[in-house]
Protein backbone atom coordinates (compact mmCIF):
# COMPACT_ATOMS: atom_id res chain seq x y z
CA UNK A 1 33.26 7.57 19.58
CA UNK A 2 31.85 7.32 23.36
CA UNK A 3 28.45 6.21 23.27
CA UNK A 4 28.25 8.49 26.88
CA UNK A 5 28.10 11.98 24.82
CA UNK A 6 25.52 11.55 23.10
CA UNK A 7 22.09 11.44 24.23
CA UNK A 8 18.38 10.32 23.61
CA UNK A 9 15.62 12.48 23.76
CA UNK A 10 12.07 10.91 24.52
CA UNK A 11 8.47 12.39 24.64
CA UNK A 12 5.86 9.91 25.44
CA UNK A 13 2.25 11.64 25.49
CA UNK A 14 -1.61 10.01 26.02
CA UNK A 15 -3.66 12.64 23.85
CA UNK A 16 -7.78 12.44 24.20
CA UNK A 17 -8.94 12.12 20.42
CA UNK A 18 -12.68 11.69 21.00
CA UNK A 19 -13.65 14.67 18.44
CA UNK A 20 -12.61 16.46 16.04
CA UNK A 21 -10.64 19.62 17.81
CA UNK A 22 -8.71 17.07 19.57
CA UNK A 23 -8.00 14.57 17.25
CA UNK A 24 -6.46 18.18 15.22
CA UNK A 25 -4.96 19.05 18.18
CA UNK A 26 -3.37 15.10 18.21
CA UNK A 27 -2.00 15.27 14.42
CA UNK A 28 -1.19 18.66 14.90
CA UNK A 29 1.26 17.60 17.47
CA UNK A 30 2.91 14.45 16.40
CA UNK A 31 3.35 15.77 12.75
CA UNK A 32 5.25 18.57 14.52
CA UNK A 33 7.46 16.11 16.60
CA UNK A 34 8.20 14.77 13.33
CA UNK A 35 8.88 18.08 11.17
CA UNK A 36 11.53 18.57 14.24
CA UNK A 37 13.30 15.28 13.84
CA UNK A 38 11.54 13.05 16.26
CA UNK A 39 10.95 9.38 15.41
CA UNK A 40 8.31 7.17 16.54
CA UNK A 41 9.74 4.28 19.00
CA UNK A 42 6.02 3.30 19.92
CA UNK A 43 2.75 4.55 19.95
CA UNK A 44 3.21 7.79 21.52
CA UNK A 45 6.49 7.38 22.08
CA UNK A 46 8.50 9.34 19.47
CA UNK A 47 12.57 10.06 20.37
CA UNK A 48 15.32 11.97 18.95
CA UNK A 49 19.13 11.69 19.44
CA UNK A 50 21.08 14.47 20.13
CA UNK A 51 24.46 15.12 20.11
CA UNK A 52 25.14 17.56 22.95
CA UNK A 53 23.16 17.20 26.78
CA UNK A 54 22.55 21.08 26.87
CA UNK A 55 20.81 20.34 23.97
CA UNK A 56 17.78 19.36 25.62
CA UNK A 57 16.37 22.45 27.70
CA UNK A 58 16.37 23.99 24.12
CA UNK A 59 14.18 20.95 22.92
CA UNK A 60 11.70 21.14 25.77
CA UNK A 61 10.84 24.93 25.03
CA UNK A 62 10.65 23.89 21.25
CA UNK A 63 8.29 21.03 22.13
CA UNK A 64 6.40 23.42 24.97
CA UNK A 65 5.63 25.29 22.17
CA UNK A 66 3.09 23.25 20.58
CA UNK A 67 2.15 20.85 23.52
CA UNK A 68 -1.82 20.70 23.11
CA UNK A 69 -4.37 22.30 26.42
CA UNK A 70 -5.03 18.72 26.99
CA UNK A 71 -3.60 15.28 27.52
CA UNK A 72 -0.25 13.92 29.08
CA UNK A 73 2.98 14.59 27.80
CA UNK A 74 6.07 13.55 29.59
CA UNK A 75 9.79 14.39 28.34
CA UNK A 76 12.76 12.71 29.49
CA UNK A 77 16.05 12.19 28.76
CA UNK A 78 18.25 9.32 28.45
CA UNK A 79 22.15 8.31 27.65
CA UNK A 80 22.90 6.59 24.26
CA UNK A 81 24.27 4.02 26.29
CA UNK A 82 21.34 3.64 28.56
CA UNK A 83 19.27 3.91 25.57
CA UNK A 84 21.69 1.14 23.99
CA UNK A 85 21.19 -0.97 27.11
CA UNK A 86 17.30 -1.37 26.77
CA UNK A 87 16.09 -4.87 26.81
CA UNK A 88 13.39 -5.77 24.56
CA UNK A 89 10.56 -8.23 26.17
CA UNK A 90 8.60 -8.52 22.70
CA UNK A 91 9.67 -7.18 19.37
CA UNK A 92 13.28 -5.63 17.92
CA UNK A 93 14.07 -2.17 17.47
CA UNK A 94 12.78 -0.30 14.52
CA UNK A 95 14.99 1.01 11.40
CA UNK A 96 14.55 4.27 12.55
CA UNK A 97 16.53 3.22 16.25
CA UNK A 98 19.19 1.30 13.95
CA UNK A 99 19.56 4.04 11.22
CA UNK A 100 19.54 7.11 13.70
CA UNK A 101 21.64 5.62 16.44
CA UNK A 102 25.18 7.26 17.39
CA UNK A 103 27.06 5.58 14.63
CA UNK A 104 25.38 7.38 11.88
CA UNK A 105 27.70 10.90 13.36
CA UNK A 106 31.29 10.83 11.29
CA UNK A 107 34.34 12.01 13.04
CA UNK A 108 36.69 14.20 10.93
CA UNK A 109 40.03 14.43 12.12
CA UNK A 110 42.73 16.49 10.55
């Protein structure tokens, strides 16, 4: 399975959360990232791997969707191999980067 067909969504966002409306507006928004399959990497950095690069236009409208009227929130995507290629300074990857990486897809062949 090429690691080159598959890709990584990421969505890194700096939300203000100094009262109440927009610390809503701040759970309101990563709780949907979540309900749509996004895992956090980092704080405020949540990803999602998908199988199919035309994939992600549909993903930006879906995120643009609930995007709060304030804050930063940058999308970007990323090869599996690129993704795979990261080097980590300080820490490890997460189970959630082990468990949803590209060998969790099965191939079915005839």
């Amino acid at each position: 399975m090429s690691v080159y067909k598959y890709m990584r969504i990421i969505v890194m966002y700096d939300l203000p959360n100094n009262n109440y409306a927009e610390n809503k507006d701040y759970s309101r928004f990563r709780k949907l990232l979540i309900k749509n399959g996004y895992t956090m990497i980092q704080f405020s950095v949540y990803m999602k791997c998908l199988n199919v690069k035309t994939k992600f236009k549909s993903e930006v409208k879906k995120i643009s969707k609930f995007v709060p009227p304030q804050g930063n929130i940058r999308v970007m995507a990323i090869t599996e191999k690129q993704f795979q290629d990261m080097i980590f300074l300080r820490g490890d990857s997460t189970i959630n980067e082990k468990v949803n990486g590209v060998e969790r897809y099965i191939s079915i062949k005839d």
